[in-house]
C-alpha atoms as a PDB file:
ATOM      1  CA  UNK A   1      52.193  69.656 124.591  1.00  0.00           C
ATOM      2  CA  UNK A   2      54.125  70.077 121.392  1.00  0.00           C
ATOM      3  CA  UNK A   3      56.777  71.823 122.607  1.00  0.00           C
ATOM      4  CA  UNK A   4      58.345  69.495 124.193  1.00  0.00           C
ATOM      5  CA  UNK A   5      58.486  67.429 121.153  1.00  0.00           C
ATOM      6  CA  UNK A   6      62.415  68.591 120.094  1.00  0.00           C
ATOM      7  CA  UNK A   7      61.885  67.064 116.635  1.00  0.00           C
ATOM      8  CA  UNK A   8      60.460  70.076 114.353  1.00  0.00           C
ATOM      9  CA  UNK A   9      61.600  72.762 116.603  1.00  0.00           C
ATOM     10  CA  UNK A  10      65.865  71.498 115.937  1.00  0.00           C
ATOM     11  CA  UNK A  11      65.122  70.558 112.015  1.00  0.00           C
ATOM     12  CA  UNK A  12      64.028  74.209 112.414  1.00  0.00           C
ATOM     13  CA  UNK A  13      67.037  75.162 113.762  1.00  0.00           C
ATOM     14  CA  UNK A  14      69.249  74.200 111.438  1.00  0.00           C
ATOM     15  CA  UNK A  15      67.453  75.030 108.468  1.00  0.00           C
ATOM     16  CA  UNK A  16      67.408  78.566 109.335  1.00  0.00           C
ATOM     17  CA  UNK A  17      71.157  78.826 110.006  1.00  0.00           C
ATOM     18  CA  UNK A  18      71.930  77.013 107.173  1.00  0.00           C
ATOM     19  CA  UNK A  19      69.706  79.910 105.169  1.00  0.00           C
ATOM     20  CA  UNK A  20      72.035  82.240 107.462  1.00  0.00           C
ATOM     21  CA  UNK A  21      75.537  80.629 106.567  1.00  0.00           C
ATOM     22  CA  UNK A  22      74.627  80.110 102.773  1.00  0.00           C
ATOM     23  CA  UNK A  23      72.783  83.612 102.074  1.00  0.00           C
ATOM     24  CA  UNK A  24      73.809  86.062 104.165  1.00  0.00           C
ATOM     25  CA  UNK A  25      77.340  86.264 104.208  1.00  0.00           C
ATOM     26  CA  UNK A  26      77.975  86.371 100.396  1.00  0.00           C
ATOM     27  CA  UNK A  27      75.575  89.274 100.577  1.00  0.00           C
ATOM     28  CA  UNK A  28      77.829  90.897 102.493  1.00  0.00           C
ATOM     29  CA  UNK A  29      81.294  90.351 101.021  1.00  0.00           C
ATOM     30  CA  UNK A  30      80.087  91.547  98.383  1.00  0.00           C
ATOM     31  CA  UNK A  31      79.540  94.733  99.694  1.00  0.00           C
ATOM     32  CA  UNK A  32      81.552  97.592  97.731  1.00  0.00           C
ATOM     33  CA  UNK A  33      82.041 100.872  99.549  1.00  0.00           C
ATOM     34  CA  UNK A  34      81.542 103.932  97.126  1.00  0.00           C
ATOM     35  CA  UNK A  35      84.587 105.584  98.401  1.00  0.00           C
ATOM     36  CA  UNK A  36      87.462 103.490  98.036  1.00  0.00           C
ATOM     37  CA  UNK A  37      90.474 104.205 100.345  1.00  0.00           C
ATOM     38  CA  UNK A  38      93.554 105.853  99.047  1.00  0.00           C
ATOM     39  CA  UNK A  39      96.577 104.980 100.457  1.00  0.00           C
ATOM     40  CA  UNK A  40      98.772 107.810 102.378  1.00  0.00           C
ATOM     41  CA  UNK A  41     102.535 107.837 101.823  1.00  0.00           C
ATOM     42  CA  UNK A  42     104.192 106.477 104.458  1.00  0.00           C
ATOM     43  CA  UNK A  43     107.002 109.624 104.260  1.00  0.00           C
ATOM     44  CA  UNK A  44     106.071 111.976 107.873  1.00  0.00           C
ATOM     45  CA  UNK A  45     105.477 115.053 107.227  1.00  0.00           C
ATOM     46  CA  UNK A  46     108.420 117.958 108.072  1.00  0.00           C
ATOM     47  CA  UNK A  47     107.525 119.728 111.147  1.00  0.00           C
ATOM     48  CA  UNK A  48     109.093 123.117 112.316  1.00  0.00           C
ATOM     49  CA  UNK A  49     110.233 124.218 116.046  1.00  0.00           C
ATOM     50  CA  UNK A  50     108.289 126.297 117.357  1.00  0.00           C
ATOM     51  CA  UNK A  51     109.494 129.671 118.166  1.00  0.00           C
ATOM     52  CA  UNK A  52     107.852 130.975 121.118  1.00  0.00           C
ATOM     53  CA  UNK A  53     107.830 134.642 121.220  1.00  0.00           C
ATOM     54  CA  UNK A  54     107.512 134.553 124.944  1.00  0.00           C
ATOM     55  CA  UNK A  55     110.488 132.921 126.363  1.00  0.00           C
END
């Protein structure tokens, strides 16, 4: 029974998460969103009490 034979099955292994570790993740840093994020300013905005006409 080949499968029981660990020999092909590990090289296997690791040659296919080597391909994952080498290829993949430059792939995906380089990534660039269409939209870029623009920063908010940091100042909060001025709120107003609110005057309820009920009390």
């Amino acid at each position: 029974m080949p499968q029981l034979n660990p020999t092909p099955w590990f090289a296997i292994l690791v040659f296919s998460w080597l391909v994952f570790l080498t290829v993949i993740p430059p792939k995906i840093l380089a990534h660039s969103f269409p939209n870029e994020p623009t920063p908010q300013s940091t100042e909060k905005p001025k709120t107003e009490p609110w005057n309820w006409p009920w009390h």
